[in-house]
C-alpha atoms as a PDB file:
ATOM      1  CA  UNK A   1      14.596   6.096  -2.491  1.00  0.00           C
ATOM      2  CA  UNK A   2      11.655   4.251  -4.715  1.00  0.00           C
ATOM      3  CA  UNK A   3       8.546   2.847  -2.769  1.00  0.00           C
ATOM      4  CA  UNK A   4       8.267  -0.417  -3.552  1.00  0.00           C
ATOM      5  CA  UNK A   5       4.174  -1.170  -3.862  1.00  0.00           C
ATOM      6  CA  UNK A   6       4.152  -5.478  -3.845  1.00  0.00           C
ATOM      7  CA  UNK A   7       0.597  -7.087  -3.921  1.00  0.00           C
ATOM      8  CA  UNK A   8      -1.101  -6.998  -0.317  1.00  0.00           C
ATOM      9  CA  UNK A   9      -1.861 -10.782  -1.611  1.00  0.00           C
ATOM     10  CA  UNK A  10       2.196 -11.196  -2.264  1.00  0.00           C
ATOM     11  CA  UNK A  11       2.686 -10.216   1.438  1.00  0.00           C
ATOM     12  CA  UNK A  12       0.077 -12.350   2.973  1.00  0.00           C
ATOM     13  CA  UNK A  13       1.448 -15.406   1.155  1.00  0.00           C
ATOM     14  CA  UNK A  14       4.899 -14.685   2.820  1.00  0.00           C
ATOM     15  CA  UNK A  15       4.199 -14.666   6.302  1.00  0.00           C
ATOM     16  CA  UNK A  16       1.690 -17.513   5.469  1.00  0.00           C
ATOM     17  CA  UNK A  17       4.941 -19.393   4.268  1.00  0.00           C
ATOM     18  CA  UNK A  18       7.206 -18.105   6.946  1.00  0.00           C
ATOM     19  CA  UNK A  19       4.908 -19.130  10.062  1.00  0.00           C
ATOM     20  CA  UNK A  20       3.765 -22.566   8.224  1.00  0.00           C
ATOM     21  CA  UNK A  21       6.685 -23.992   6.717  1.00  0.00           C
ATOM     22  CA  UNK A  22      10.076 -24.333   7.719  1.00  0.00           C
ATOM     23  CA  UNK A  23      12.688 -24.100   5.041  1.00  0.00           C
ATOM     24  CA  UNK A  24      13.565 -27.427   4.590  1.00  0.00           C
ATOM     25  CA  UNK A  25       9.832 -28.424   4.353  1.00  0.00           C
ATOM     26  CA  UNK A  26       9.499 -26.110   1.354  1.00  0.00           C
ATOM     27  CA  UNK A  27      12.441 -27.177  -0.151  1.00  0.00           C
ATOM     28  CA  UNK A  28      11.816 -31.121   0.022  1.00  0.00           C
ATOM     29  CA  UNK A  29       8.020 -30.246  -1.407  1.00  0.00           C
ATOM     30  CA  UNK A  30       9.732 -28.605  -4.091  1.00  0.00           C
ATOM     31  CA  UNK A  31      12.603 -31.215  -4.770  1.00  0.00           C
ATOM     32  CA  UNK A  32       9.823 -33.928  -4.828  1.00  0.00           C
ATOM     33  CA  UNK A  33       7.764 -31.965  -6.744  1.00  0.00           C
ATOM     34  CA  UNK A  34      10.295 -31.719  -9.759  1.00  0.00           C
ATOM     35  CA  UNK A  35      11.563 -35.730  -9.367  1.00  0.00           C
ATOM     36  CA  UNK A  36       7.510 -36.598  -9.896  1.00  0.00           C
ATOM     37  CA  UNK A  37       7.133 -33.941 -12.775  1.00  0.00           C
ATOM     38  CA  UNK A  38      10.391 -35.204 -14.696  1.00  0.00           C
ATOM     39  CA  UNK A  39       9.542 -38.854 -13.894  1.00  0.00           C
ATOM     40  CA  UNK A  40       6.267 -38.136 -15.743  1.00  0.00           C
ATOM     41  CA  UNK A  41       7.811 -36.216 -18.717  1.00  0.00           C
ATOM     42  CA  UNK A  42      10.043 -39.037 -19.203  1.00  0.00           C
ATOM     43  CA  UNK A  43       7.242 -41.674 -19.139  1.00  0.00           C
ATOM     44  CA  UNK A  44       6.010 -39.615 -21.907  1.00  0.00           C
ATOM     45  CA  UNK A  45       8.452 -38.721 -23.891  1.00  0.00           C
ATOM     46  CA  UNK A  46       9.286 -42.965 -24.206  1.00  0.00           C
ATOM     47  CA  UNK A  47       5.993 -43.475 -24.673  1.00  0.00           C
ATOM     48  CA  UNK A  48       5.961 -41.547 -27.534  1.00  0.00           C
ATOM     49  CA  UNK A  49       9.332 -42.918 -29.203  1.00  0.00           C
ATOM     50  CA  UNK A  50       7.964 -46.165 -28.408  1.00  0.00           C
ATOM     51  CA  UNK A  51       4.592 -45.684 -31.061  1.00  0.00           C
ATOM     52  CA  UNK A  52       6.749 -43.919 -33.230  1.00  0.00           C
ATOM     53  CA  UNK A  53       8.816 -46.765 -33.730  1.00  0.00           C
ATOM     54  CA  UNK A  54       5.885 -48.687 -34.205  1.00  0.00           C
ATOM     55  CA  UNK A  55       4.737 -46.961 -36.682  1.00  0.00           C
ATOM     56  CA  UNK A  56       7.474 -46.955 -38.895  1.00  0.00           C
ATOM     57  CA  UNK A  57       7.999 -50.830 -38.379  1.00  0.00           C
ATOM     58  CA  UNK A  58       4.948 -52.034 -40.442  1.00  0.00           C
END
């Protein structure tokens, strides 16, 4: 059987993670997380039609 060698840093984060947050927590900071990222990217990404189209209008 291999030895697996992780990061002392690697392990320290997980039973940071483990004691701290419960699962849920983690989850719900990531789901909001991604909702505030893709609200963002789609503010953009209008934003960006919306001077195109301006451009090509005059």
């Amino acid at each position: 059987m291999k030895n697996i060698n992780t990061p002392w840093l690697l392990n320290l984060l997980f039973v940071l993670f483990t004691f701290t947050l419960s699962g849920c927590d983690f989850v719900g900071d990531v789901l909001e997380f991604g909702f505030w990222t893709a609200i963002i990217i789609i503010a953009v990404i209008v934003l960006i039609i919306y001077f195109i189209a301006r451009l090509f209008r005059k």
